[in-house]
Structures are given as C-alpha cells and as structure tokens.
PDB file of N, CA and C in Angstrom:
ATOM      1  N   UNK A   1     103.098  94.616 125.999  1.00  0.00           N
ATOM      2  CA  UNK A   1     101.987  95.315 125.395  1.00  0.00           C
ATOM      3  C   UNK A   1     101.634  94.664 124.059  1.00  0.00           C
ATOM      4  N   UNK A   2     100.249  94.414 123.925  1.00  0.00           N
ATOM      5  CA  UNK A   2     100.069  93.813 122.700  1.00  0.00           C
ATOM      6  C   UNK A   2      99.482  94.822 121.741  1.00  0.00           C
ATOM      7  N   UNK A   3      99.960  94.400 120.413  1.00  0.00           N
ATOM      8  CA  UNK A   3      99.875  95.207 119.191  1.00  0.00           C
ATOM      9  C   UNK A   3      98.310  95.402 118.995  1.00  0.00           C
ATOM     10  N   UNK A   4      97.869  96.720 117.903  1.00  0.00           N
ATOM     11  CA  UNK A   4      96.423  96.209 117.861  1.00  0.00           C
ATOM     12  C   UNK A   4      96.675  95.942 116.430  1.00  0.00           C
ATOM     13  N   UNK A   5      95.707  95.628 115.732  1.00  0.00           N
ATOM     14  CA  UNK A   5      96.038  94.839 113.918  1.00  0.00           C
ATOM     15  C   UNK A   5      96.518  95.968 113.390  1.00  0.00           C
ATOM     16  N   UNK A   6      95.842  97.385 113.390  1.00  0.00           N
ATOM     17  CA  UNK A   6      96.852  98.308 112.428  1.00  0.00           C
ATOM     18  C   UNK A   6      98.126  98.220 113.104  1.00  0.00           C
ATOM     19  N   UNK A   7      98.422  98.296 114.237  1.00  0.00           N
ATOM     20  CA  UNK A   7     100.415  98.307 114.573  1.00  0.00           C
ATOM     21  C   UNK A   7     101.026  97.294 114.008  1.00  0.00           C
ATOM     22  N   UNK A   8      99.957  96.151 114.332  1.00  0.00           N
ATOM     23  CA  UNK A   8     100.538  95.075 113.605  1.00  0.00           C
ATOM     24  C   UNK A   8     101.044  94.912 112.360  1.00  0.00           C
ATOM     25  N   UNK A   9     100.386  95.267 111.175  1.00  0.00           N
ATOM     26  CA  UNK A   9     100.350  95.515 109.582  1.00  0.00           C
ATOM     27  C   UNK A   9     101.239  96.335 109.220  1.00  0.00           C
ATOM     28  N   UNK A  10     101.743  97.003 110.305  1.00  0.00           N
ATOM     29  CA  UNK A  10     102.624  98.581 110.134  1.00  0.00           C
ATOM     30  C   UNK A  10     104.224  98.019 110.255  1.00  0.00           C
ATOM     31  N   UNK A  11     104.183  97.050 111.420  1.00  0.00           N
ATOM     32  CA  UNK A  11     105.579  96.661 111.703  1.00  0.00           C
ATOM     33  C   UNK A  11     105.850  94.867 110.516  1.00  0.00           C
ATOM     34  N   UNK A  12     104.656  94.681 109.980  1.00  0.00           N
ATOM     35  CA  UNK A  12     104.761  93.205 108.970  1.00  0.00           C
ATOM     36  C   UNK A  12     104.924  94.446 107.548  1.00  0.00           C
ATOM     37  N   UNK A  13     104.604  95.350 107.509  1.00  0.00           N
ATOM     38  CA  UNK A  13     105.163  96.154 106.182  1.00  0.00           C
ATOM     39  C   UNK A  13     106.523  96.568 106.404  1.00  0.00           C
ATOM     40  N   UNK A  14     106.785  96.777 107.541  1.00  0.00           N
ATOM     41  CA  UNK A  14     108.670  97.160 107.498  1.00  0.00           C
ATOM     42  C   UNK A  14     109.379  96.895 107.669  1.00  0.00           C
ATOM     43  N   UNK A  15     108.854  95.158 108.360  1.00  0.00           N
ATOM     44  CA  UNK A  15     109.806  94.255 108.169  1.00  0.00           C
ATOM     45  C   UNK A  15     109.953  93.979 106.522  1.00  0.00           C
ATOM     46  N   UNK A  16     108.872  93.433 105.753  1.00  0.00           N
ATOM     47  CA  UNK A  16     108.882  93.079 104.849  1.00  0.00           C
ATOM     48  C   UNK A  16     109.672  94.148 103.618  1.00  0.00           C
ATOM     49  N   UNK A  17     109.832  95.227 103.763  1.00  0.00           N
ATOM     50  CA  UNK A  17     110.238  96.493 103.265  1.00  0.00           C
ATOM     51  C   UNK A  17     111.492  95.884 103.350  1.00  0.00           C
ATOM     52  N   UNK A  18     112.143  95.393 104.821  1.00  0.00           N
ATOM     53  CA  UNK A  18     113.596  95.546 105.077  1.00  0.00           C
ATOM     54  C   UNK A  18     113.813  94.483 104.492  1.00  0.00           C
ATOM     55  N   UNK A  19     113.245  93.246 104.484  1.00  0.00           N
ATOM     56  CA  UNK A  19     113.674  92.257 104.286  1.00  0.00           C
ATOM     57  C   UNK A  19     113.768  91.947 102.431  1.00  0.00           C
ATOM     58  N   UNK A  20     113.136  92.670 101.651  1.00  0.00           N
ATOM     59  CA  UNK A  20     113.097  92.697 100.216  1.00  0.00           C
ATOM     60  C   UNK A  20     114.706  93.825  99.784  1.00  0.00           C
ATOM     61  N   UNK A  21     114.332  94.806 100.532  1.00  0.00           N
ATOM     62  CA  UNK A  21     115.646  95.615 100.441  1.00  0.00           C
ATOM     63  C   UNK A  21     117.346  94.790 100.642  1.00  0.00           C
ATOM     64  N   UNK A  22     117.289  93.961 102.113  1.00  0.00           N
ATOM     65  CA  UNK A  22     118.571  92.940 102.296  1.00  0.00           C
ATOM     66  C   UNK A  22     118.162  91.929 101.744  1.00  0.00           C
ATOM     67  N   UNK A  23     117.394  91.042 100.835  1.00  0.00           N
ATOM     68  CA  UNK A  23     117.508  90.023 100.101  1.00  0.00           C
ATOM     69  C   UNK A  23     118.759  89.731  99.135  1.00  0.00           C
ATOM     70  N   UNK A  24     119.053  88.443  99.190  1.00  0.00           N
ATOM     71  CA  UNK A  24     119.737  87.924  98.784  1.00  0.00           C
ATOM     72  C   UNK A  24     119.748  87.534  97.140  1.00  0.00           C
ATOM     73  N   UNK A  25     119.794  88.784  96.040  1.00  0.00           N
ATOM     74  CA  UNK A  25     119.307  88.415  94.832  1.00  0.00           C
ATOM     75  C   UNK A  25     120.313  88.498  93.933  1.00  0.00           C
ATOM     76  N   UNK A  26     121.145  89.498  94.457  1.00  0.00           N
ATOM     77  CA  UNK A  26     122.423  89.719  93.562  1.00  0.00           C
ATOM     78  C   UNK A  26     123.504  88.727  93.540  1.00  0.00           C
ATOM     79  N   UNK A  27     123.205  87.630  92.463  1.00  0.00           N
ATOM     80  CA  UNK A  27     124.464  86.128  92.861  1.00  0.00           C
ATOM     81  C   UNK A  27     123.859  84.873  93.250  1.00  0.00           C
ATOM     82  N   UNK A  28     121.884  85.300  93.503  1.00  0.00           N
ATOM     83  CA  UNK A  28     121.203  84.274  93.913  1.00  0.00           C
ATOM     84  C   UNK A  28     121.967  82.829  94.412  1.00  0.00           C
ATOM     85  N   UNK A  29     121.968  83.324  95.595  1.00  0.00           N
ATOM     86  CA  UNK A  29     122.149  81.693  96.229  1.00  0.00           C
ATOM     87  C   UNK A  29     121.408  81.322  97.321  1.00  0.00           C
ATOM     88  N   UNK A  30     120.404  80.113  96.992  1.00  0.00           N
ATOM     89  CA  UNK A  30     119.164  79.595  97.175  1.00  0.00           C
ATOM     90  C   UNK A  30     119.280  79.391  98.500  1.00  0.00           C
ATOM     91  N   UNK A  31     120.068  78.744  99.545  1.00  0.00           N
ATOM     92  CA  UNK A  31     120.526  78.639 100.492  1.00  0.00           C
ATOM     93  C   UNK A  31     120.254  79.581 101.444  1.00  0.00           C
ATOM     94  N   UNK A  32     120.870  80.797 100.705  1.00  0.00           N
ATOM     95  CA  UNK A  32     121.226  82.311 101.441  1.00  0.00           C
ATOM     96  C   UNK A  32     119.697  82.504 101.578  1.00  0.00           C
ATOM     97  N   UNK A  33     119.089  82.767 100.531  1.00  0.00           N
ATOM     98  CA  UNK A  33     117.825  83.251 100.050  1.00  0.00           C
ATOM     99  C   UNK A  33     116.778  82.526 101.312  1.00  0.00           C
ATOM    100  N   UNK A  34     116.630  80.993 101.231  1.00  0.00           N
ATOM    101  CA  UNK A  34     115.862  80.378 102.116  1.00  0.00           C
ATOM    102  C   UNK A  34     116.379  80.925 103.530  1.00  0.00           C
ATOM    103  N   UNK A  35     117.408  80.694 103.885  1.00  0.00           N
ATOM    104  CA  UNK A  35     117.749  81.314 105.531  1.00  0.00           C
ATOM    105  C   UNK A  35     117.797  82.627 105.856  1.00  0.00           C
ATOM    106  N   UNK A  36     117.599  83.532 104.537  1.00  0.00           N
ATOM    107  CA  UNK A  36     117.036  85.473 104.845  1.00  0.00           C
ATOM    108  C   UNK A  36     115.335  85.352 105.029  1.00  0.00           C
ATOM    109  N   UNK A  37     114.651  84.381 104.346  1.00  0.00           N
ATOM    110  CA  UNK A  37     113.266  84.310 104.371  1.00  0.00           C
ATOM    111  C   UNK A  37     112.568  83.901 105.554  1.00  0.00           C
ATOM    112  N   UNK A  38     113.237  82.894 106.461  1.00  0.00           N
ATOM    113  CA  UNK A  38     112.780  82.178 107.318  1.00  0.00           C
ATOM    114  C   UNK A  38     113.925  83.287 108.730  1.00  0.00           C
ATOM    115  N   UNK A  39     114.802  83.817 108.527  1.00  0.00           N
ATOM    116  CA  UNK A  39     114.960  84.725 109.437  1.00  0.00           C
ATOM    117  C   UNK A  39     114.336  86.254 109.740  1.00  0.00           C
ATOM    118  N   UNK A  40     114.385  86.177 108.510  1.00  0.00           N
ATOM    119  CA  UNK A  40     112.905  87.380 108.500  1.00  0.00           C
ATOM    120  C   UNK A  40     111.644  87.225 109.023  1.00  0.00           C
ATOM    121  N   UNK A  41     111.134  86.056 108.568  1.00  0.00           N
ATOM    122  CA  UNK A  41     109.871  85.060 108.836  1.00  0.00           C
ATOM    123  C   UNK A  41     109.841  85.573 110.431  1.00  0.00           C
ATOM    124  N   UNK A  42     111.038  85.021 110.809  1.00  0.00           N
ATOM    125  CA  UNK A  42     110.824  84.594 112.580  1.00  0.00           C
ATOM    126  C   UNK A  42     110.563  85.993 112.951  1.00  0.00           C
ATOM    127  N   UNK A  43     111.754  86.825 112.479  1.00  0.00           N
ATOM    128  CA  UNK A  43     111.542  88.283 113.478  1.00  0.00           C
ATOM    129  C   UNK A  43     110.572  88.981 113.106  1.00  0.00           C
ATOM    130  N   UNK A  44     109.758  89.040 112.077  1.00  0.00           N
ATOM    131  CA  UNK A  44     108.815  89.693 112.321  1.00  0.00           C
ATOM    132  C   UNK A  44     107.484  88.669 112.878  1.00  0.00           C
ATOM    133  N   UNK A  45     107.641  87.353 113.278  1.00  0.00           N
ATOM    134  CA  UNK A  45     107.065  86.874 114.211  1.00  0.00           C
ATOM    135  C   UNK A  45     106.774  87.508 115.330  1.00  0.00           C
ATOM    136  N   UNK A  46     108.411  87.291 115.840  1.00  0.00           N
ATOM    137  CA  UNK A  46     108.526  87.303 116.923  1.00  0.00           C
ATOM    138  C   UNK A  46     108.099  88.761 117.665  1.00  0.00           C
ATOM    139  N   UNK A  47     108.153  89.748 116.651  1.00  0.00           N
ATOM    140  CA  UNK A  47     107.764  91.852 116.672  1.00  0.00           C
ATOM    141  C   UNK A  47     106.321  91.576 116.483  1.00  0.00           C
ATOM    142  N   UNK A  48     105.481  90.621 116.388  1.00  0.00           N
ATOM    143  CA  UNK A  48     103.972  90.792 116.454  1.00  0.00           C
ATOM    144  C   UNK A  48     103.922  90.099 117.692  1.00  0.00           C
ATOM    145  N   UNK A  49     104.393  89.054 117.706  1.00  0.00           N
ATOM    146  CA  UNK A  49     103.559  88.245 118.439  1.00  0.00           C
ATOM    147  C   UNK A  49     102.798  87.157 117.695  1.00  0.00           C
ATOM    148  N   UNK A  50     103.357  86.554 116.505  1.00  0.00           N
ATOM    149  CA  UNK A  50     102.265  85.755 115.844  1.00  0.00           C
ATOM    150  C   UNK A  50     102.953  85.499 114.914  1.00  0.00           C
ATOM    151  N   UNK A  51     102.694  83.742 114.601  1.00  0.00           N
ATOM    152  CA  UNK A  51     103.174  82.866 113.870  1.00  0.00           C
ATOM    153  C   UNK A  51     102.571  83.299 112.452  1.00  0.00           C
ATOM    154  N   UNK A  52     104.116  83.922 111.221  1.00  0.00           N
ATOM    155  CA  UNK A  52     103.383  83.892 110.351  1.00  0.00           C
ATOM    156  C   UNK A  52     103.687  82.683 109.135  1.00  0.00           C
ATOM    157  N   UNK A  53     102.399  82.352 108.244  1.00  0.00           N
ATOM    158  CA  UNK A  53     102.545  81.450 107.283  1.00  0.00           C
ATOM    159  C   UNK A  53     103.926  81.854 106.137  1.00  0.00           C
ATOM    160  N   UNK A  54     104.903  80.918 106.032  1.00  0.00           N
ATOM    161  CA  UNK A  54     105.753  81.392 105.398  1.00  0.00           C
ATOM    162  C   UNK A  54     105.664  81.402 103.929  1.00  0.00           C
ATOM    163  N   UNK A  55     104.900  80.717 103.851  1.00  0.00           N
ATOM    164  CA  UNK A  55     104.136  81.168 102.100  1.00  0.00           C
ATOM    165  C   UNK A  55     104.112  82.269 101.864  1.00  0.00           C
ATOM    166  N   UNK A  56     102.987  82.651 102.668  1.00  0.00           N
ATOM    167  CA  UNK A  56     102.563  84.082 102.636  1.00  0.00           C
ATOM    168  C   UNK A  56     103.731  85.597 102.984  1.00  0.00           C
ATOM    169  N   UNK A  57     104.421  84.639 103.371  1.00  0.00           N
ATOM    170  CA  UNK A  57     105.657  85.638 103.792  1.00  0.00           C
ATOM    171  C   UNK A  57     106.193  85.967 102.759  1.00  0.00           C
ATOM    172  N   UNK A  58     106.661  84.841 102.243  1.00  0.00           N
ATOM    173  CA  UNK A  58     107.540  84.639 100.888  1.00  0.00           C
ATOM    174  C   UNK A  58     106.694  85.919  99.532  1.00  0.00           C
ATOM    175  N   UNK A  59     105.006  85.499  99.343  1.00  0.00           N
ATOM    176  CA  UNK A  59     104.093  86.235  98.562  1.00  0.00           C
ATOM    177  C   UNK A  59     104.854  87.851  98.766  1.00  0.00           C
ATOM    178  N   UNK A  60     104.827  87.991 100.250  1.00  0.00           N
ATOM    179  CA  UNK A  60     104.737  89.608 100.437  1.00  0.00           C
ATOM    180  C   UNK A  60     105.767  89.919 100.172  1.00  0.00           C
ATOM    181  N   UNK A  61     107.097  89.343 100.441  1.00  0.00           N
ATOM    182  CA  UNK A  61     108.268  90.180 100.389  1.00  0.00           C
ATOM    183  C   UNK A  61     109.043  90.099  98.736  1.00  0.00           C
ATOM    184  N   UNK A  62     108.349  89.015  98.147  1.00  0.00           N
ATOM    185  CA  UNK A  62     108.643  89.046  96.981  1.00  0.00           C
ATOM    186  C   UNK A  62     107.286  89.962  95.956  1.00  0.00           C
ATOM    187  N   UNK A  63     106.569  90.787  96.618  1.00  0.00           N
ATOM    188  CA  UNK A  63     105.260  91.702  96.003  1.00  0.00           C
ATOM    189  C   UNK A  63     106.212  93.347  96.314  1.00  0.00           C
ATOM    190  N   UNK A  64     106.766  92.777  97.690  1.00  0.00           N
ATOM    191  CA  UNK A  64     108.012  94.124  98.387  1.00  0.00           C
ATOM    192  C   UNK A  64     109.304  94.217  97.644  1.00  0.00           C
ATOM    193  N   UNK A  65     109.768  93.352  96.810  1.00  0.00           N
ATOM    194  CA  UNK A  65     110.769  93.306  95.738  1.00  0.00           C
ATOM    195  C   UNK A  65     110.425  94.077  94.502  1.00  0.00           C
ATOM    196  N   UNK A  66     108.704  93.609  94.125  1.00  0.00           N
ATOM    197  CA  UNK A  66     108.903  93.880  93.140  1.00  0.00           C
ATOM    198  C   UNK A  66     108.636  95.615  93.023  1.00  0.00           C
ATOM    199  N   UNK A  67     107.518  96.081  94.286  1.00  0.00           N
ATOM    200  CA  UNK A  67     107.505  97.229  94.341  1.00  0.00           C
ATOM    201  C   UNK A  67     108.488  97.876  94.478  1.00  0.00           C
ATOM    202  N   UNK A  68     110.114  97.604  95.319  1.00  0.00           N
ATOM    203  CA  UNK A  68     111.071  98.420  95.464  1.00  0.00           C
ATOM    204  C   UNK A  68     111.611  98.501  93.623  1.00  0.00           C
ATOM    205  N   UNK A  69     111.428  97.720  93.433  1.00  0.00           N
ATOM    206  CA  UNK A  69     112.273  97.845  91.582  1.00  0.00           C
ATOM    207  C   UNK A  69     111.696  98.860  91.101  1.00  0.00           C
ATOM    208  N   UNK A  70     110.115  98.794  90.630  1.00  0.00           N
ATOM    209  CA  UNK A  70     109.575  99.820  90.154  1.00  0.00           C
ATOM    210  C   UNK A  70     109.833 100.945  90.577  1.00  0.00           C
ATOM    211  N   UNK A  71     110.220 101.264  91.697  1.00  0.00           N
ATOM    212  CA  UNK A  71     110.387 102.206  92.869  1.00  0.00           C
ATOM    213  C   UNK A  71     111.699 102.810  92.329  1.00  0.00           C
ATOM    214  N   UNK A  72     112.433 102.315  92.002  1.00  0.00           N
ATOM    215  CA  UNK A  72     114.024 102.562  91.892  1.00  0.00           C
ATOM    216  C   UNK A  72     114.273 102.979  90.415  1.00  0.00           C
ATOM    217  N   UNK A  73     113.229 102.134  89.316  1.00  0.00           N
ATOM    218  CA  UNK A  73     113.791 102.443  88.029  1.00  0.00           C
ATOM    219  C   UNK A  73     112.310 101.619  87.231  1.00  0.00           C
ATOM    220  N   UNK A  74     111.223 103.025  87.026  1.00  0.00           N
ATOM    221  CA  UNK A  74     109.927 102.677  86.532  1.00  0.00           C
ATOM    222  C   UNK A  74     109.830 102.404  84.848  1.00  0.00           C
ATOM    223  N   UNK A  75     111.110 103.380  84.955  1.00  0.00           N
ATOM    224  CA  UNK A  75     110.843 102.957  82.674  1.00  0.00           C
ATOM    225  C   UNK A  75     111.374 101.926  82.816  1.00  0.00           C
ATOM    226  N   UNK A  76     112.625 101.375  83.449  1.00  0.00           N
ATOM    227  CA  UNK A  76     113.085  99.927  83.435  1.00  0.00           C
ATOM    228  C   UNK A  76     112.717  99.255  83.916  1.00  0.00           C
ATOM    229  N   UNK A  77     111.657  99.065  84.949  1.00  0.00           N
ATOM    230  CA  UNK A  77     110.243  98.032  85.205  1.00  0.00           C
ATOM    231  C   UNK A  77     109.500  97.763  83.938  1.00  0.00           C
ATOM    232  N   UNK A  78     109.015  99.187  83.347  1.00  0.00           N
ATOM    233  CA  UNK A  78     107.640  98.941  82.573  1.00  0.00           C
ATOM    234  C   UNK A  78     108.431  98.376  81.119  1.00  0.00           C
ATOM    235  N   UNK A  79     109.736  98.816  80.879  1.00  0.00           N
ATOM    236  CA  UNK A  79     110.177  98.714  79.735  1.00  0.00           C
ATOM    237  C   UNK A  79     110.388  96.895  79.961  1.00  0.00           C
ATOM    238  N   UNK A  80     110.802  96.327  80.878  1.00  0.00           N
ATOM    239  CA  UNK A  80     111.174  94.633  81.039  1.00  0.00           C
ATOM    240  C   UNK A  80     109.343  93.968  80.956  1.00  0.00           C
ATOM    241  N   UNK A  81     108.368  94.606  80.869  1.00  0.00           N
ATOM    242  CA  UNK A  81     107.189  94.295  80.995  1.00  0.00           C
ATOM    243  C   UNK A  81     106.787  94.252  79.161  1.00  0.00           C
ATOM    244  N   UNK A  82     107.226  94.969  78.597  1.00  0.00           N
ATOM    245  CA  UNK A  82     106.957  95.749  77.300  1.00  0.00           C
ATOM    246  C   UNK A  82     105.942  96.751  77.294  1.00  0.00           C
ATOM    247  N   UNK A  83     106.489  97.406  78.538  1.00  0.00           N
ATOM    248  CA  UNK A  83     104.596  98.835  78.501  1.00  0.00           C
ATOM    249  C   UNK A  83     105.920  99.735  78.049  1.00  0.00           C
ATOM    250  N   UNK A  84     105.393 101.241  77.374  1.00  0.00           N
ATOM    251  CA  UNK A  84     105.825 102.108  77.440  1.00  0.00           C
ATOM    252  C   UNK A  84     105.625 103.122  78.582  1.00  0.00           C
ATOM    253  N   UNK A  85     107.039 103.545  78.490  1.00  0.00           N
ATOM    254  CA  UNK A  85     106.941 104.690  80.114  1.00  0.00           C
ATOM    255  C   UNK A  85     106.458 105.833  79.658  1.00  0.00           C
ATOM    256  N   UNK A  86     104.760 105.750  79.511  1.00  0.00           N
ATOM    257  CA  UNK A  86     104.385 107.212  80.404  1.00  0.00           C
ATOM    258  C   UNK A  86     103.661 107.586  81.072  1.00  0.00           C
ATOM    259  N   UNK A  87     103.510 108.514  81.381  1.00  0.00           N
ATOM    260  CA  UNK A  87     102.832 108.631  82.781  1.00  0.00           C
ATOM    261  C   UNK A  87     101.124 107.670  82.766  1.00  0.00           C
ATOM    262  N   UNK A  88     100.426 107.867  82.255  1.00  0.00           N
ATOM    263  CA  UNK A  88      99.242 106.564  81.970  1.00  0.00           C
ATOM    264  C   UNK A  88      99.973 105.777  83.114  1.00  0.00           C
ATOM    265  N   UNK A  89     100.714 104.838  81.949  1.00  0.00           N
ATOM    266  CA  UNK A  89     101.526 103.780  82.562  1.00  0.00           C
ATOM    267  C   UNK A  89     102.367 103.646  83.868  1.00  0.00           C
ATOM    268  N   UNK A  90     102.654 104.721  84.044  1.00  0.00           N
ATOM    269  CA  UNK A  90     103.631 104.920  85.566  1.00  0.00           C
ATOM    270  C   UNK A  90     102.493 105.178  86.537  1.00  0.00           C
ATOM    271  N   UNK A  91     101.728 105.480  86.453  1.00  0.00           N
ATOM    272  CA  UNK A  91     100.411 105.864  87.715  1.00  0.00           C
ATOM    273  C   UNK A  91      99.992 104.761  87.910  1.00  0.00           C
ATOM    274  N   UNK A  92      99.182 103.601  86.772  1.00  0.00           N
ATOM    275  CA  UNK A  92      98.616 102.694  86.873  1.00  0.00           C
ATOM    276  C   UNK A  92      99.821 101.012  87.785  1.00  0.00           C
ATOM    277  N   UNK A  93     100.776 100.929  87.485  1.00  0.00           N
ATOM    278  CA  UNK A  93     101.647 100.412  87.495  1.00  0.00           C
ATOM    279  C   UNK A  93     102.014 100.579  88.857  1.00  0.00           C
ATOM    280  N   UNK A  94     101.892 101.804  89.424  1.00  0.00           N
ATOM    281  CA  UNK A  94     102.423 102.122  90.692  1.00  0.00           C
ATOM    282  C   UNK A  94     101.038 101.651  91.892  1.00  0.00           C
ATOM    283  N   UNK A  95      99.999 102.120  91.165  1.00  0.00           N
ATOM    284  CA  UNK A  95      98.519 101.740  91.691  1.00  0.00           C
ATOM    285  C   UNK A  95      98.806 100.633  92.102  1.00  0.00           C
ATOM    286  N   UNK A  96      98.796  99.598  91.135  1.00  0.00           N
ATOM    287  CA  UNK A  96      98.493  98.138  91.125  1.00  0.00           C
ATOM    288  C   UNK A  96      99.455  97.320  91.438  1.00  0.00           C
ATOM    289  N   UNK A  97     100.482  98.015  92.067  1.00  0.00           N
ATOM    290  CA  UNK A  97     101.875  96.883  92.500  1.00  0.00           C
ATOM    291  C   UNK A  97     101.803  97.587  94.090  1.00  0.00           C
ATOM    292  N   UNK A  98     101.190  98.942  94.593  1.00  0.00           N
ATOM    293  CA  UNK A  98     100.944  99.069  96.102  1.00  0.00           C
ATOM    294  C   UNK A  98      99.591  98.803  96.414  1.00  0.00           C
ATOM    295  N   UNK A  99      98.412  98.877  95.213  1.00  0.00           N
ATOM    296  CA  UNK A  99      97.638  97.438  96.075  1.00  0.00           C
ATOM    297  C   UNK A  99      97.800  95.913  96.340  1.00  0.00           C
ATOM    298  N   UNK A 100      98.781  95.351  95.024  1.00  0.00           N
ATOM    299  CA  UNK A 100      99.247  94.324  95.547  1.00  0.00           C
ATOM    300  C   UNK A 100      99.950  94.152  97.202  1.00  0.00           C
ATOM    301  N   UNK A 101     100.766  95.143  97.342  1.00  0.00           N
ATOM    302  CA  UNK A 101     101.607  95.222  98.762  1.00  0.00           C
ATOM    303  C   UNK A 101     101.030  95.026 100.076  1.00  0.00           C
ATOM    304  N   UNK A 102      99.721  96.131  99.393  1.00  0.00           N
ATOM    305  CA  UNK A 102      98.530  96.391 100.990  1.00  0.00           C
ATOM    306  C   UNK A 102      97.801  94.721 100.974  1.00  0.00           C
ATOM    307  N   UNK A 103      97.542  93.967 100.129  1.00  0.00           N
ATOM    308  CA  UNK A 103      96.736  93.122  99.823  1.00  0.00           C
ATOM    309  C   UNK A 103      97.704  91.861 100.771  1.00  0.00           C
ATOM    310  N   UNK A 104      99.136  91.903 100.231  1.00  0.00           N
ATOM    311  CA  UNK A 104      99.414  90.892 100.855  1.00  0.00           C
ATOM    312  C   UNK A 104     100.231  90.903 102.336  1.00  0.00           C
ATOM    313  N   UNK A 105      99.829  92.533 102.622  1.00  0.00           N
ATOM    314  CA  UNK A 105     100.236  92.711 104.155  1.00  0.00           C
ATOM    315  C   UNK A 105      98.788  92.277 104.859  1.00  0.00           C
ATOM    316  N   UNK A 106      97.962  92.766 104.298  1.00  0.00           N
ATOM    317  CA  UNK A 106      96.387  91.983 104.956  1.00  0.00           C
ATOM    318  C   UNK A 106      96.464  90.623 105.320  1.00  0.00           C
ATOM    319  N   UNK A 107      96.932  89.691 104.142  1.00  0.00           N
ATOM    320  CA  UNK A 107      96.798  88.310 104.286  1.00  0.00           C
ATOM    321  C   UNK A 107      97.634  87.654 105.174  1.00  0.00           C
ATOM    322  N   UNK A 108      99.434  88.211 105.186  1.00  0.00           N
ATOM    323  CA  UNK A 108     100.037  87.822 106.028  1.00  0.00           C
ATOM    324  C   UNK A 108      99.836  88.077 107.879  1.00  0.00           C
ATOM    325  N   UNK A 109      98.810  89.159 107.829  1.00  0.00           N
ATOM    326  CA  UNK A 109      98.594  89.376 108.951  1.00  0.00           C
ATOM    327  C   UNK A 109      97.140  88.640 109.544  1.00  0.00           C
ATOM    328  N   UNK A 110      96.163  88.361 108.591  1.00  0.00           N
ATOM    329  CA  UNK A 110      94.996  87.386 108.489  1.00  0.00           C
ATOM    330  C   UNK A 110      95.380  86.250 108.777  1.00  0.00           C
ATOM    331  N   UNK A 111      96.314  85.070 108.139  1.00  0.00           N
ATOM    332  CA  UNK A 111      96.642  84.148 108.238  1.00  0.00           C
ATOM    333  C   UNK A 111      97.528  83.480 109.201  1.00  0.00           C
ATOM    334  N   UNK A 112      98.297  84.595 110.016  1.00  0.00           N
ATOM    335  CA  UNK A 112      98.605  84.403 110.894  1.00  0.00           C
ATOM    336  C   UNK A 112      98.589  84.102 112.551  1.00  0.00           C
ATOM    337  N   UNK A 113      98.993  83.130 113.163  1.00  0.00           N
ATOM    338  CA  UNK A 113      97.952  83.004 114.265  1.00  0.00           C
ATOM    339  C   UNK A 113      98.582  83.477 115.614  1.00  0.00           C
ATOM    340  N   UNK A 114      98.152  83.321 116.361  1.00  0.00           N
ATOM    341  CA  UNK A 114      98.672  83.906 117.818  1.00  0.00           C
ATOM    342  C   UNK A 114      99.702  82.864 118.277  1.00  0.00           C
ATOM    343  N   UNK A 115     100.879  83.872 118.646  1.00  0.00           N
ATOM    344  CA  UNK A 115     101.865  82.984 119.410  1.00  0.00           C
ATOM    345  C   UNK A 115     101.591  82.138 120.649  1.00  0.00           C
TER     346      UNK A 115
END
C-alpha cells in the first residue's frame, strides 16, 4: 500500500523524532553519529518508499534536536541563546523552532524521490 504525502510527512516526523532522541551526542563520536544518520536515512526510506536526500535528513533531525532541547529545558535553551525566560520568549521560541520542524519535514519529503 502506498503512502499518501500526509502519511508520508507523519512517519518522516517520527522517524526523525526517534532518530534526534537516539542520536549519538553524548561523547560525540563522529563515526557513531555518521552511521545513526545514514541508518536512519535508510529506514525511514525504506517506511516511505522514497529515497531521501541526506542533507536534508541531516537539516531535519538536527532542527528535531534542537526542538527536543527546548522541549526538555526552555530557560536553558533561551538562557544558552542569551534571551530571557519569559513567557514572550517561551511562546515565540517554541513557534519558530516547530515551524522550523514542519518546514524541514516538507522539504525532506519534497526532495525526495520515488524508490
């Protein structure tokens, strides 16, 4: 059964979700890092049906990093930024790092071509 583009975008956001969550950051080793990116890469290939650009892979799951941080600890996002945490700042911040997310689940799924 083939996906239609929203299923598609749905299962390239949760891969990308999973794959920012098991990244390899704690101890960075570049190695590790390149062979979680390009195994990720494949399987959520291989769950669409479609070759994706690994650039663009790389864009999203590191846009999916940065949203899980904010996600986890927003005064210590905005505070490593130099914004102050308040709410202003925590709404806008949250805005503009899950349109980044939606933006580069679009592209990875745009740029990608049929298996």
């Amino acid at each position: 059964m083939k996906l239609t583009k929203e299923q598609a975008k749905m299962v390239i956001e949760y891969f990308s979700q999973q794959a920012a969550q098991d990244a390899p950051v704690k101890d960075l080793d570049w190695k590790e890092w390149d062979k979680h990116m390009w195994m990720t890469n494949y399987q959520t290939s291989l769950a669409i049906e479609r070759v994706i650009n690994e650039h663009d892979w790389a864009a999203l799951v590191n846009a999916a990093l940065d949203y899980q941080s904010f996600d986890r600890d927003a005064a210590g996002y905005l505070h490593e930024r130099g914004e102050d945490d308040t709410e202003y700042m925590n709404n806008y911040y949250h805005e503009v790092l899950e349109d980044a997310l939606s933006a580069h689940i679009d592209v990875v799924f745009n740029t990608s071509k049929a298996a």
